[in-house]
Protein backbone atom coordinates (compact mmCIF):
# COMPACT_ATOMS: atom_id res chain seq x y z
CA UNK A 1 -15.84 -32.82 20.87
CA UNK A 2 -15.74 -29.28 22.73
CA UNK A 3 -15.23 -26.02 20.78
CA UNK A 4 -12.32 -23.82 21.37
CA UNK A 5 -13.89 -20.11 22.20
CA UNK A 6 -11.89 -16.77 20.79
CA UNK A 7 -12.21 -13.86 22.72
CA UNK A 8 -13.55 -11.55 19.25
CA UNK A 9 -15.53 -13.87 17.59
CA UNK A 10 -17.32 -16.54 18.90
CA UNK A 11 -16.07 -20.32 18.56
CA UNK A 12 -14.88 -22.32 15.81
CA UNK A 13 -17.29 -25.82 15.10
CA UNK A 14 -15.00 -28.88 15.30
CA UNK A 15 -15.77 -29.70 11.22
CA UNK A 16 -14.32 -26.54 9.21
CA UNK A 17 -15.83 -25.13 6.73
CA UNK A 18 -13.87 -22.22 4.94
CA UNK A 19 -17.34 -20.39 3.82
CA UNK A 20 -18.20 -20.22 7.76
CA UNK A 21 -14.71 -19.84 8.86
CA UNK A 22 -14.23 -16.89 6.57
CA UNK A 23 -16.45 -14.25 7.49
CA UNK A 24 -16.26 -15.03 11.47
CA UNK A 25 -12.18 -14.95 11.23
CA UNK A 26 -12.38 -11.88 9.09
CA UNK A 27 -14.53 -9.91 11.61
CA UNK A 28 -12.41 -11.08 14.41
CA UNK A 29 -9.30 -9.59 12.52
CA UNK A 30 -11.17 -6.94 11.62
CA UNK A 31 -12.31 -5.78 15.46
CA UNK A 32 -7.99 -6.29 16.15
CA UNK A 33 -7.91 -3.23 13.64
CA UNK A 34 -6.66 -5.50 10.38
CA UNK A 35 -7.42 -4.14 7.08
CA UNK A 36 -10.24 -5.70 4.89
CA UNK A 37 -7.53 -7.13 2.27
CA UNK A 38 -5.46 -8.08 5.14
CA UNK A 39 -8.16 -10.12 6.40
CA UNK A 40 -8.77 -12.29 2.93
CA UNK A 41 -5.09 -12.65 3.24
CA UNK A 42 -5.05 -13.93 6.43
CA UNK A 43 -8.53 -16.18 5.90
CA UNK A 44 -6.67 -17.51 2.72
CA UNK A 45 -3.92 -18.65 4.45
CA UNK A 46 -5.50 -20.91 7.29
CA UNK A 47 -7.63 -22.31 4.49
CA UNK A 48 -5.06 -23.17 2.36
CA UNK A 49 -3.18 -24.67 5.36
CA UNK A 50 -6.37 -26.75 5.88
CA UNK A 51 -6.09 -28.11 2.73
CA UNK A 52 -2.74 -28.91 2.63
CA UNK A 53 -2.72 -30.44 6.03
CA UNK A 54 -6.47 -32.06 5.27
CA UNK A 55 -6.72 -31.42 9.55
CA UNK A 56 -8.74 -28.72 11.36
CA UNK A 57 -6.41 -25.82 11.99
CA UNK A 58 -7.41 -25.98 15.45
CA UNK A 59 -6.25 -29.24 16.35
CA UNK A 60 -2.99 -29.18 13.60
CA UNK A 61 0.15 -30.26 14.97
CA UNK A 62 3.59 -27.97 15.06
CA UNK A 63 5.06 -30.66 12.49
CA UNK A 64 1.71 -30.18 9.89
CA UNK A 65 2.97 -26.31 9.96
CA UNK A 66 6.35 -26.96 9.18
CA UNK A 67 5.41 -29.47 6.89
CA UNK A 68 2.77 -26.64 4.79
CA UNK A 69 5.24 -23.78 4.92
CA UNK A 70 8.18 -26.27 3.86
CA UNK A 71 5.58 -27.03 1.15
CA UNK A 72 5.27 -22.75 0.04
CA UNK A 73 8.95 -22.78 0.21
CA UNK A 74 10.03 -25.77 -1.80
CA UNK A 75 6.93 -27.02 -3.80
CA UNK A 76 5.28 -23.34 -4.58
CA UNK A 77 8.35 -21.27 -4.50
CA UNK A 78 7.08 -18.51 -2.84
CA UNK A 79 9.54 -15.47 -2.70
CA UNK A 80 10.06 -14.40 1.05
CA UNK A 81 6.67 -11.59 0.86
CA UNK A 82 4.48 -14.34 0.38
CA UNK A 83 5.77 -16.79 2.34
CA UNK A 84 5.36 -14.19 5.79
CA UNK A 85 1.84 -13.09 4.47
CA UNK A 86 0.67 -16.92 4.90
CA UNK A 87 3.08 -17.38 8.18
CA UNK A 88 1.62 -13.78 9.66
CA UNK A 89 -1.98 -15.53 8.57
CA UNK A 90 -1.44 -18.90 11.05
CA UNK A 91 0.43 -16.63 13.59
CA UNK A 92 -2.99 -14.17 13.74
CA UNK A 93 -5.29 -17.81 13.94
CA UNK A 94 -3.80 -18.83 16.48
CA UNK A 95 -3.26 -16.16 18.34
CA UNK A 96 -6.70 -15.30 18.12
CA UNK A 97 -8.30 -18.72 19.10
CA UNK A 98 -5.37 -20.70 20.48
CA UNK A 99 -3.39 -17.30 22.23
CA UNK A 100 -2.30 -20.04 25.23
CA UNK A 101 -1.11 -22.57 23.08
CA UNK A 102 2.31 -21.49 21.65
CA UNK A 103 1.84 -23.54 18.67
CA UNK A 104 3.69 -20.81 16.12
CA UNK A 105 6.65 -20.17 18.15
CA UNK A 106 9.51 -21.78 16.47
CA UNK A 107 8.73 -20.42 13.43
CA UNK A 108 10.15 -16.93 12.09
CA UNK A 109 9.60 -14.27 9.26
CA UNK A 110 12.21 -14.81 6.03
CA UNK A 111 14.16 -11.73 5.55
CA UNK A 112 13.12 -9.18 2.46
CA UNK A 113 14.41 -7.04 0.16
CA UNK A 114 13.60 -4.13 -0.01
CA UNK A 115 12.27 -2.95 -3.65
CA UNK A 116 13.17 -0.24 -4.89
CA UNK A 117 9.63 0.95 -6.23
CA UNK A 118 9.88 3.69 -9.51
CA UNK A 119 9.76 7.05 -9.78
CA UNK A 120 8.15 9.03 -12.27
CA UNK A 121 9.12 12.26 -13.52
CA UNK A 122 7.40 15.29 -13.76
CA UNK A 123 7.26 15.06 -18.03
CA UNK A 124 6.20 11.60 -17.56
CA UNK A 125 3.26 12.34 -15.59
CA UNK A 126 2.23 15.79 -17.33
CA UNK A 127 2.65 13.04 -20.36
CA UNK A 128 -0.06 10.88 -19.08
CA UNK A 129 -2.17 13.68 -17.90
CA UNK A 130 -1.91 14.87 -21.21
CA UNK A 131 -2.69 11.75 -23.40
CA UNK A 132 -5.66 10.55 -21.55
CA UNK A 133 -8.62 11.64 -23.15
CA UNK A 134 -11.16 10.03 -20.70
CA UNK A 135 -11.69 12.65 -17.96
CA UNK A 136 -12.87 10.44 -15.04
CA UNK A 137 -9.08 8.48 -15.63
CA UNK A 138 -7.81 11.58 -15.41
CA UNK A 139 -9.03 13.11 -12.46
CA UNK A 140 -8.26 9.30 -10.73
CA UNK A 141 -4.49 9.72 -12.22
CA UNK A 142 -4.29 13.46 -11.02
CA UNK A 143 -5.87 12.22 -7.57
CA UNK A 144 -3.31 9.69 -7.05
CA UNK A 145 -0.05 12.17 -7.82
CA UNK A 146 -1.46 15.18 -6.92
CA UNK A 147 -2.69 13.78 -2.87
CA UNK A 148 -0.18 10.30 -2.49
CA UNK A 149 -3.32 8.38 -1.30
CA UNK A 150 -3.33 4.30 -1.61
CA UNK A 151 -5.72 3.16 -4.65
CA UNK A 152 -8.09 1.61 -1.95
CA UNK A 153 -8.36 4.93 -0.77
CA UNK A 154 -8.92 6.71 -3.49
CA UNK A 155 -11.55 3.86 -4.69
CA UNK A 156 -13.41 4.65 -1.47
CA UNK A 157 -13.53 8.48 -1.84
CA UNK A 158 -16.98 10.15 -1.42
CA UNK A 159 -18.07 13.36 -2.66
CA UNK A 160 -18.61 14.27 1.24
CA UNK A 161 -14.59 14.02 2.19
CA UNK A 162 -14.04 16.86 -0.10
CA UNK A 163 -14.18 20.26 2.01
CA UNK A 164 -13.37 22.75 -0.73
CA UNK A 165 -13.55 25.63 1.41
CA UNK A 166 -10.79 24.54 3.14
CA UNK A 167 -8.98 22.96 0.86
CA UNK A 168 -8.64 19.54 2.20
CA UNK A 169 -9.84 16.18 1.11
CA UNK A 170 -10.71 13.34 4.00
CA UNK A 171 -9.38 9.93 3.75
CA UNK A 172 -10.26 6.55 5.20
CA UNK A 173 -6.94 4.99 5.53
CA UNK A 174 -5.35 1.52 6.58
CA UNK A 175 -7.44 0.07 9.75
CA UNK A 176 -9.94 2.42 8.96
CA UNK A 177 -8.14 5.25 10.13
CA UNK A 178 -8.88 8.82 9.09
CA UNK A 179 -6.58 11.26 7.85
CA UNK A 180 -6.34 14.58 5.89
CA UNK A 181 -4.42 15.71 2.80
CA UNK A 182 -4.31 18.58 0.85
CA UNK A 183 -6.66 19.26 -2.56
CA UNK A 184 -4.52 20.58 -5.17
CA UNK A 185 -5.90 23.52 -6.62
CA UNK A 186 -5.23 22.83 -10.20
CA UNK A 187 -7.72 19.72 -9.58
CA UNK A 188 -10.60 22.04 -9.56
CA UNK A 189 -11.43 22.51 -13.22
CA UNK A 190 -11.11 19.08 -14.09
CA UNK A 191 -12.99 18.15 -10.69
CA UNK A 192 -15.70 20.35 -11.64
CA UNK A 193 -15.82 18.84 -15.65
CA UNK A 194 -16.07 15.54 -14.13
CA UNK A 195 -18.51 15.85 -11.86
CA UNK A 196 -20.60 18.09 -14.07
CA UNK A 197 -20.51 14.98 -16.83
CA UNK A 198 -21.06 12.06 -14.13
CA UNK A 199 -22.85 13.21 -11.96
CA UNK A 200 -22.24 11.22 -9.19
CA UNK A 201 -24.15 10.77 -6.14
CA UNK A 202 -21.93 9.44 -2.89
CA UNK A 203 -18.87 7.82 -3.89
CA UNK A 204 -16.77 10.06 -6.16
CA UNK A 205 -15.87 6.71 -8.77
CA UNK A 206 -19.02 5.09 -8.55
CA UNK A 207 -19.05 1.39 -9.63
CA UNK A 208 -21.83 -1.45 -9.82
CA UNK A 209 -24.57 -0.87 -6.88
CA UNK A 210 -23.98 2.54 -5.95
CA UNK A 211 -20.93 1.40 -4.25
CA UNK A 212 -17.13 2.83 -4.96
CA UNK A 213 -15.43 1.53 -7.91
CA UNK A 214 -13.39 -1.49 -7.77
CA UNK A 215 -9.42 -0.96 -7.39
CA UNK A 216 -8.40 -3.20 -10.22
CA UNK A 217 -10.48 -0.51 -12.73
CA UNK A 218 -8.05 2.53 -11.23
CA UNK A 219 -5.18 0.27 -11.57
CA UNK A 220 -6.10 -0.95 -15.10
CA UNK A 221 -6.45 3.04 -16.28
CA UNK A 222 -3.36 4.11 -15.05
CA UNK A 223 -1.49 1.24 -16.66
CA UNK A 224 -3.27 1.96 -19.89
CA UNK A 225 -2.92 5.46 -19.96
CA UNK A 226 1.22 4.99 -19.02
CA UNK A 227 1.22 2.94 -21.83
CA UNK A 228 -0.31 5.52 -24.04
CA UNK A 229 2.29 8.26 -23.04
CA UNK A 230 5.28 5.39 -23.64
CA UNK A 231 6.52 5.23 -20.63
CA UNK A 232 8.69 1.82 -20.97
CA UNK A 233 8.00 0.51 -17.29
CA UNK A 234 4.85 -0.66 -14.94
CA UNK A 235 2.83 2.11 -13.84
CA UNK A 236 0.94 1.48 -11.12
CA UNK A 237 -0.88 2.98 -8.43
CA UNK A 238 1.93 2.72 -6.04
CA UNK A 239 4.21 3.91 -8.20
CA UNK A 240 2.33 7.73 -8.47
CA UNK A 241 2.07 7.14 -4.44
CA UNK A 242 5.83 6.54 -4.72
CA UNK A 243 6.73 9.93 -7.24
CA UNK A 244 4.21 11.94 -4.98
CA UNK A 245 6.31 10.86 -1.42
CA UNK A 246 9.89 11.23 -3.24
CA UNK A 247 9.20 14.81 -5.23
CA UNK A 248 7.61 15.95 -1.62
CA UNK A 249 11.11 14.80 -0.39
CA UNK A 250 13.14 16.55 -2.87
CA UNK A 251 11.43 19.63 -2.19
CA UNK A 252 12.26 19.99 1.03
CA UNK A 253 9.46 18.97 2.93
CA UNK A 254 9.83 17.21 6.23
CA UNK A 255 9.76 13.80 6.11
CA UNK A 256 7.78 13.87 9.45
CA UNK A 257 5.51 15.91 7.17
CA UNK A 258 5.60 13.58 4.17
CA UNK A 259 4.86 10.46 7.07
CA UNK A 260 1.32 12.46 8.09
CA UNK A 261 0.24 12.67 4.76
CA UNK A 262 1.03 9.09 3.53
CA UNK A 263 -0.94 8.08 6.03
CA UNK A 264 2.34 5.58 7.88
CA UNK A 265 1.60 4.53 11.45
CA UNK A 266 5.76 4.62 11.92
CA UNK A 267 8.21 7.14 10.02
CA UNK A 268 10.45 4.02 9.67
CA UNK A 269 8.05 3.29 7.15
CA UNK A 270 8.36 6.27 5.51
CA UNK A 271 12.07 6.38 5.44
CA UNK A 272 11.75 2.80 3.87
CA UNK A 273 9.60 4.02 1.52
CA UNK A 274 11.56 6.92 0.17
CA UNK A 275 14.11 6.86 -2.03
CA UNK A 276 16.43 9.48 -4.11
CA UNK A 277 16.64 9.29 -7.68
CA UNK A 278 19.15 8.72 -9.46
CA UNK A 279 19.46 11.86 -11.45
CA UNK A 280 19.14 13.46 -8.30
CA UNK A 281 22.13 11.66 -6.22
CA UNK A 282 23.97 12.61 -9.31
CA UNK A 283 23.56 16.30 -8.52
CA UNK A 284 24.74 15.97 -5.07
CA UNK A 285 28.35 17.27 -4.67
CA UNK A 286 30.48 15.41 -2.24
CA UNK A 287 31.71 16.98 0.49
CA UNK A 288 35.36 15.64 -0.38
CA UNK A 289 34.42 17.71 -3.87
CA UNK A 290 33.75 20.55 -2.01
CA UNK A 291 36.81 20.87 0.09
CA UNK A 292 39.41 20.19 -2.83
CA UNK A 293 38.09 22.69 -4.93
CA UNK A 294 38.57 24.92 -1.63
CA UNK A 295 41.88 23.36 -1.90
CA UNK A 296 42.44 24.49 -4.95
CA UNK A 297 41.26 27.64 -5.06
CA UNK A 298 43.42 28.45 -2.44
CA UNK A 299 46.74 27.43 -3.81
CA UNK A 300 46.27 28.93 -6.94
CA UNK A 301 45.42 32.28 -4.69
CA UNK A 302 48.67 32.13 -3.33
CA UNK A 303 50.10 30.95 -6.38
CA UNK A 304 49.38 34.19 -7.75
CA UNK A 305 50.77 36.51 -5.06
């Protein structure tokens, strides 16, 4: 039995094994420009889809698709996120090692809604800030409000991306592209105590083998130290990614501006992304409002004369 050849990664043996198949599919999405968790993802998918379907991927049928994501829809209940991770996974397979076969065709995204991620406020993170007693999870919780950058990215930060003379702090973003954001001065001092106590050599959060420290641990200190300051909802990463994009917003700032230093490849994104608080769509005065009160103001001018 021949082996189908890919064009970034080699071929595909006819038996599959997922611990082969894993790595070689993960550098071939890898060399498209796919993230690293992207690529477990998509790896995750095909190999639960060769489980499912107990058939090579390669030589699966249109109906053994329809019958695995029928399966996610109506056995697993996946909500409609999910369910296009695993269909974006099969689409990037075989479009990779099948891209004249147009085996995925028929089969389409499920429309999302959008969530509505929340938003901090400025007590509520000078309240964390000011509970947590454990200076390397502050200077990760002051990192992630103070720049907007993704946990991954901050996880990844190395004492060489910070160019305090300039002021600016080098990131390794989505599909390992770089950008640049701005270090907040009032990071210094606590910078300087951290570093000072840790000591650390190349990655700023070092974890087990001298490599950067794993996202979960940033994730598990800001939802510990939220906790601390009773704030009553989920605190997470995202969410101080969120309050840093939306008080940029309510500044002022540009969102073409706000785009750059989130690090979005579209500003569609970044209009997704943002949202107005409450409290502050509350201040807002319509301009109906505006022009009866004009109304108003008038007649009673006249009134008086």
């Amino acid at each position: 039995m021949s082996t189908l050849q890919t064009t970034t990664a080699g071929s595909v043996p006819a038996v599959f094994h997922p611990e082969r198949f894993r790595p070689q599919f993960s550098e071939a999405l890898i060399v498209q420009g796919k993230a690293k968790k992207t690529a477990k993802i998509y790896c995750d998918a095909v190999i639960a889809f060769h489980n499912f379907a107990k058939v090579h991927p390669l030589f699966a049928r249109a109906n053994d698709i329809r019958a695995f994501l029928y399966y996610l829809l109506r056995e697993k209940k996946y909500a409609p996120r999910t369910f296009n991770q695993n269909l974006y996974g099969l689409k990037a397979f075989y479009a990779t090692y099948m891209p004249e076969i147009p085996i995925m065709a028929e089969f389409r995204r499920h429309k999302t809604n959008r969530r509505l991620v929340a938003v901090l406020s400025e007590r509520q993170v000078a309240g964390m800030l000011e509970v947590c007693d454990n200076i390397k999870h502050r200077v990760m919780i002051a990192l992630l409000y103070g720049t907007g950058i993704r946990v991954g990215e901050c996880a990844a930060l190395k004492i060489a991306d910070f160019d305090k003379n300039e002021m600016l702090l080098h990131v390794v973003g989505k599909g390992e592209k770089d950008r640049y954001v701005m270090i907040p001065g009032s990071l210094l001092p606590i910078l300087r105590q951290y570093y000072l106590k840790y000591r650390p050599k190349e990655y700023l959060f070092e974890g087990r083998y001298g490599h950067g420290i794993s996202p979960t641990m940033i994730e598990h200190a800001v939802r510990e130290t939220a906790r601390k300051a009773g704030i009553g909802i989920k605190v997470t990463p995202h969410v101080m990614r969120h309050t840093f994009a939306t008080q940029l917003l309510e500044q002022g700032y540009d969102i073409s501006i706000i785009q750059m230093l989130m690090g979005h490849k579209h500003i569609r994104t970044t209009a997704r992304y943002i949202h107005v608080r409450r409290d502050v769509i509350k201040r807002v005065k319509s301009p109906l409002d505006v022009l009866a009160e004009k109304i108003e103001r008038t007649e009673a001018g006249n009134g008086k004369k």
